[in-house]
N, C-alpha and C. Protein backbone atom coordinates (compact mmCIF):
# COMPACT_ATOMS: atom_id res chain seq x y z
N UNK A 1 83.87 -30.98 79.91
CA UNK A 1 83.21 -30.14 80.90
C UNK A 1 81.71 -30.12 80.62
N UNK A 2 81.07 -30.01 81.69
CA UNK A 2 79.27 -30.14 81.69
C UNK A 2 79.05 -28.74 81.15
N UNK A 3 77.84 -28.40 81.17
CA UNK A 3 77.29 -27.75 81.18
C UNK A 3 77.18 -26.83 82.95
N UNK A 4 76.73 -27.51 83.22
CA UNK A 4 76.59 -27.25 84.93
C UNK A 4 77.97 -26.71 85.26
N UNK A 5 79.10 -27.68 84.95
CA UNK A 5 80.35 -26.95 85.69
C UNK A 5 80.72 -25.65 85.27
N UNK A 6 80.55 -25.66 83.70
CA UNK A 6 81.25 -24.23 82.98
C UNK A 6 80.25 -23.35 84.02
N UNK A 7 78.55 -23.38 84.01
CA UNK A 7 77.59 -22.53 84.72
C UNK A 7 78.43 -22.20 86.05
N UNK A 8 78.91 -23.42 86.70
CA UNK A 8 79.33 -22.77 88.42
C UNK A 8 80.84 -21.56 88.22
N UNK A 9 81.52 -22.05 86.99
CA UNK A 9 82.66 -21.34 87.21
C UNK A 9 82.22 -19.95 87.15
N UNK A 10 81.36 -19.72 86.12
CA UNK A 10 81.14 -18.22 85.50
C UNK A 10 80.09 -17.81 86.65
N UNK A 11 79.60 -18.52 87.22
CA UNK A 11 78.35 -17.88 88.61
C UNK A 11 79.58 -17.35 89.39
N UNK A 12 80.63 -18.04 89.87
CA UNK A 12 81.81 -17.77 90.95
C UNK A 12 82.35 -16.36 90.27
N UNK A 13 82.37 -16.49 89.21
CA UNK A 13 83.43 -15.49 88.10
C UNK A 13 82.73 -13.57 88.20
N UNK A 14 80.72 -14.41 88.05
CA UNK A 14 80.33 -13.38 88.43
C UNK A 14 80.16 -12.47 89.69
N UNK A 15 79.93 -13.16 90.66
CA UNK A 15 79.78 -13.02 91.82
C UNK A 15 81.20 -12.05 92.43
N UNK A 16 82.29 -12.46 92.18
CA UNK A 16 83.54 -12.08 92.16
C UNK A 16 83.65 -10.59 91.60
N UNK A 17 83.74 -10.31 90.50
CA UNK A 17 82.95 -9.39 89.53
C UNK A 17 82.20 -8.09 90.22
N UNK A 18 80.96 -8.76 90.80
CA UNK A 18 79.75 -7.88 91.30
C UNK A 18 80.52 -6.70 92.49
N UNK A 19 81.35 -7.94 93.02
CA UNK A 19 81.52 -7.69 94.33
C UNK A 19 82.90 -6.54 94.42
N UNK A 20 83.82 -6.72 93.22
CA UNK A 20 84.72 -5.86 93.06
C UNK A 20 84.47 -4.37 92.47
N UNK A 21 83.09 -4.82 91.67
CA UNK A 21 82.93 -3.56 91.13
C UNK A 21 81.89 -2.38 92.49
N UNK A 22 81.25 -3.01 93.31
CA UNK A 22 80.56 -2.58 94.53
C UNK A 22 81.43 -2.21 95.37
N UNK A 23 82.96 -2.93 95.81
CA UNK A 23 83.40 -2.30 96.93
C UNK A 23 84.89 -1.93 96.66
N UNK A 24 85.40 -2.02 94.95
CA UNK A 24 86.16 -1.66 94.91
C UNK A 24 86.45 -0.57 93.84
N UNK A 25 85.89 -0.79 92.84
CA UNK A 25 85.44 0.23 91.88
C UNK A 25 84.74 1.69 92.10
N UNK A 26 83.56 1.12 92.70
CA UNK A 26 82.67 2.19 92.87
C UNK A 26 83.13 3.37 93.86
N UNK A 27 84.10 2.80 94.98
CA UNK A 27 84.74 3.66 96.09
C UNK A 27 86.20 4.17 95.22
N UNK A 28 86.72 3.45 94.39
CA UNK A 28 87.74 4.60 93.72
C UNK A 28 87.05 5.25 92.74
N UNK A 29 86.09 5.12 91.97
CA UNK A 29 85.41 6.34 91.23
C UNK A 29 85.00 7.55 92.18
N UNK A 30 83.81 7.05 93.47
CA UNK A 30 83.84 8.44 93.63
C UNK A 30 84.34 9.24 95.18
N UNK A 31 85.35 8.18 95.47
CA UNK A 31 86.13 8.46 96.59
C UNK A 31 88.02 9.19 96.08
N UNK A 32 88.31 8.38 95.14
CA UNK A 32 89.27 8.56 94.56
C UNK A 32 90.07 9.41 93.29
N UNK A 33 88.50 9.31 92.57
CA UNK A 33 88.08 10.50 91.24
C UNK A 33 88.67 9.41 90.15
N UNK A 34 88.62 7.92 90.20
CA UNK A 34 89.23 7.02 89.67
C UNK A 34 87.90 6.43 88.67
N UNK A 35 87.45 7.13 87.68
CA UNK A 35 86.30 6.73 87.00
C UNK A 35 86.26 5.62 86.08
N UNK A 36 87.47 5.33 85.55
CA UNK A 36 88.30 4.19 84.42
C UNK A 36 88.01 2.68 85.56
N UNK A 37 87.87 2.73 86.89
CA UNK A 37 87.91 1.42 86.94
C UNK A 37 86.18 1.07 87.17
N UNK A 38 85.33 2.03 87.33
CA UNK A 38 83.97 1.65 86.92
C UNK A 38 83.63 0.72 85.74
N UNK A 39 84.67 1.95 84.52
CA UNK A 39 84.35 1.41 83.50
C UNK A 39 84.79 -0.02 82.86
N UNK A 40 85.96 -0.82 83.43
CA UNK A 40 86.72 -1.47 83.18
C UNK A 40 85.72 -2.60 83.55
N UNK A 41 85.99 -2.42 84.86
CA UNK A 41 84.88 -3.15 85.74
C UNK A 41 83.77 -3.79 85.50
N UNK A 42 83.38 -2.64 85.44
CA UNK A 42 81.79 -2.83 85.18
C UNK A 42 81.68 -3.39 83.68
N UNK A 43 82.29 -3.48 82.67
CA UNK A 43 82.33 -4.22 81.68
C UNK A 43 82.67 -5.36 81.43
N UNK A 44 83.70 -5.45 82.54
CA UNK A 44 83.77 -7.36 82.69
C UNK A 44 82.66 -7.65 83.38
N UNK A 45 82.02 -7.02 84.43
CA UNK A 45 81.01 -7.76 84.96
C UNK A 45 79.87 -8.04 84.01
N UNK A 46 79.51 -6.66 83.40
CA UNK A 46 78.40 -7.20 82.53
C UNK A 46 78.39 -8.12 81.38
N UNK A 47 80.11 -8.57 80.75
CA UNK A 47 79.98 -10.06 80.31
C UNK A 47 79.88 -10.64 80.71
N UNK A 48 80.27 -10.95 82.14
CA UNK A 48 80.40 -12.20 82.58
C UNK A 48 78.36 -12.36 83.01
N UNK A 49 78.13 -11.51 83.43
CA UNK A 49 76.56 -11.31 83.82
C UNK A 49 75.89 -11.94 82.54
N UNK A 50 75.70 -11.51 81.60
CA UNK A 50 75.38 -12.08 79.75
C UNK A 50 75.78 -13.26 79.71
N UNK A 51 76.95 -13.73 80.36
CA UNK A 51 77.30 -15.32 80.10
C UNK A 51 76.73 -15.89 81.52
N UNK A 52 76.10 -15.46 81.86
CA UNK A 52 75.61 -15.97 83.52
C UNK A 52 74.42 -16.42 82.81
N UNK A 53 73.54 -15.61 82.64
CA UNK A 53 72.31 -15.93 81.60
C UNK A 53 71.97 -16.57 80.49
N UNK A 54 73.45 -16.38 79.86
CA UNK A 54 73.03 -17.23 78.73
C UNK A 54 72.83 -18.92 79.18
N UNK A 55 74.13 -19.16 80.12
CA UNK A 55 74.54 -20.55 80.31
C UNK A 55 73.55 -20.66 81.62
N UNK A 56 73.11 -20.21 82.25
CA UNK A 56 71.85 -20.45 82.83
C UNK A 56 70.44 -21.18 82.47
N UNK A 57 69.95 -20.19 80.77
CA UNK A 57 69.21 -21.24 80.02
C UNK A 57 69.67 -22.08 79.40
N UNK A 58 70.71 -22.44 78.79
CA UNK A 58 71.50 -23.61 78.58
C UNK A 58 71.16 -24.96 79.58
N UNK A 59 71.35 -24.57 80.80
CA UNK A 59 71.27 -24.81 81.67
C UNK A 59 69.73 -25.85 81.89
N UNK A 60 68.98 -24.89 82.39
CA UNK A 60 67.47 -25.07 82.37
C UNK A 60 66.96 -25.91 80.94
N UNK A 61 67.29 -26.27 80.09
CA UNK A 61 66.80 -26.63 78.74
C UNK A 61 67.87 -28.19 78.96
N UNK A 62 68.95 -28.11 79.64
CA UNK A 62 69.91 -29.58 79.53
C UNK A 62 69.27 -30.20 80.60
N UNK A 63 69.26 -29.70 81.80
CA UNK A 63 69.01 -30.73 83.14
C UNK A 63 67.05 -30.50 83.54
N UNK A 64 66.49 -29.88 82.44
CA UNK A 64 64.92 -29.82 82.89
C UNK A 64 64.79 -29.07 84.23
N UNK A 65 65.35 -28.48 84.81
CA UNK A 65 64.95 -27.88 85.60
C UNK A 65 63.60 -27.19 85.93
N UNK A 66 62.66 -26.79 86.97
CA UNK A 66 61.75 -26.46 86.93
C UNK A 66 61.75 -24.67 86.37
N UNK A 67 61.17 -23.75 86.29
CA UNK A 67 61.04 -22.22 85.97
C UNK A 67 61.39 -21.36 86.92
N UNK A 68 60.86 -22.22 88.43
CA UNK A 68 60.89 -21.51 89.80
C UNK A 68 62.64 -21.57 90.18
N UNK A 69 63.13 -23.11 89.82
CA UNK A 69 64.45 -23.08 90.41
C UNK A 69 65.26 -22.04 89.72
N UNK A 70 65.00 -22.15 87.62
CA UNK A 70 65.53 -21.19 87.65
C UNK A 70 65.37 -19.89 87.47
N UNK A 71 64.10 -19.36 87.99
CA UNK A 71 64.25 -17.81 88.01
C UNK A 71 64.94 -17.63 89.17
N UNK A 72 65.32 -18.43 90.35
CA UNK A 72 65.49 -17.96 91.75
C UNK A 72 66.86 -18.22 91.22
N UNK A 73 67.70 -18.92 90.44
CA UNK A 73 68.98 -19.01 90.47
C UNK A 73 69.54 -17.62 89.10
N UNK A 74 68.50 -16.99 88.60
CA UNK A 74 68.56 -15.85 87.91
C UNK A 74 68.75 -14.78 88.77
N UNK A 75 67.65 -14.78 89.91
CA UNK A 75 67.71 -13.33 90.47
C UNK A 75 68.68 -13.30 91.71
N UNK A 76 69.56 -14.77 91.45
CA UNK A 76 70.42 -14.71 92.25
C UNK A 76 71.94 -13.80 92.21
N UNK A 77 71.88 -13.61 90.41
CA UNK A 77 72.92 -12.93 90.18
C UNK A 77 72.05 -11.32 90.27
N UNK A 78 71.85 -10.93 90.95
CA UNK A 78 71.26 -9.75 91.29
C UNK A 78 71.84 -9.04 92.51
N UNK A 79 72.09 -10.19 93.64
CA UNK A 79 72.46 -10.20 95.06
C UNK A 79 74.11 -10.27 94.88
N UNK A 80 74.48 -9.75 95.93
CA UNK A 80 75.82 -9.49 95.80
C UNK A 80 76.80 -11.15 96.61
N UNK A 81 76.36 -11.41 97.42
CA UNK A 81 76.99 -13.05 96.96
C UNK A 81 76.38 -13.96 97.15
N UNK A 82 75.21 -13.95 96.77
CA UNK A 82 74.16 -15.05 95.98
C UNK A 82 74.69 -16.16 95.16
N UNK A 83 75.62 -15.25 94.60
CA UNK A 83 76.04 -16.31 93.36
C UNK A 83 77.43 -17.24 93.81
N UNK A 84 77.45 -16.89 94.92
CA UNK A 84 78.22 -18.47 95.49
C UNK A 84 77.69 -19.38 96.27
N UNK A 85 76.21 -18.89 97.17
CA UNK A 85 75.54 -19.49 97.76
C UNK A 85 75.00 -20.72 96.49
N UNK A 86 74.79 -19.83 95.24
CA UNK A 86 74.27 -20.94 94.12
C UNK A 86 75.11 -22.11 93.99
N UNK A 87 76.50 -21.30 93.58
CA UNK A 87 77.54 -22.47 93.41
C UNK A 87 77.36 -23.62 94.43
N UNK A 88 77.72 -23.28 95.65
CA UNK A 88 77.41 -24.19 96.83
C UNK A 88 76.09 -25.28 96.47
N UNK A 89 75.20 -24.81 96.61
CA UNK A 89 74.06 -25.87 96.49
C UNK A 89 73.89 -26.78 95.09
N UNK A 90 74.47 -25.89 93.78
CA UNK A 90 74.34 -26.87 92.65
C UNK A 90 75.83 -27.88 92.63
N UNK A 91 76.68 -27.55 93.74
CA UNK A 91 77.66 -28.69 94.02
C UNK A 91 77.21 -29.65 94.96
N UNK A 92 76.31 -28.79 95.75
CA UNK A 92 75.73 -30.25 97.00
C UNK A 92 74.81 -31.38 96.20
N UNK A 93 74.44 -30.64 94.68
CA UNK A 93 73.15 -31.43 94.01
C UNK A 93 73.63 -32.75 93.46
N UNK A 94 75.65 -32.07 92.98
CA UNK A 94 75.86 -33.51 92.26
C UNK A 94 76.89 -34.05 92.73
């Protein structure tokens, strides 16, 4: 496995993640009084987020990438599904 591929799985992994803890977590904490799946949640996301970054500069340091591509593919895990739009285009790249 590349470098690049492990990066797309864990971008998908995060993105996935973001998105459960925004519309599914966050509405049983304070719709439901269900506070345990914030926490659950939100702790897988923020590994998987830490391994988004790490293997990101991994990333940037294997294929030379420019700073611009990857801060924009950084502040992509910011956006709530950004991080498959990424996947998408670093699959159109190879």
């Amino acid at each position: 496995m590349t470098t690049l591929s492990i990066f797309r799985k864990v971008a998908v992994a995060e993105g996935i993640s973001y998105l459960l803890l925004l519309f599914v977590a966050m509405p049983l904490k304070y719709w439901a009084g269900m506070p345990l799946a914030v926490k659950y949640t939100g702790w897988a996301h923020g590994l998987l987020f830490v391994m988004y970054i790490v293997i990101l500069i991994m990333a940037w340091q294997e294929y030379k990438w420019k700073f611009s591509k990857t801060a924009m593919i950084g502040a992509a895990s910011l956006l709530p599904f950004a991080p498959f739009i990424v996947d998408k285009k670093l699959k159109e790249e190879n």
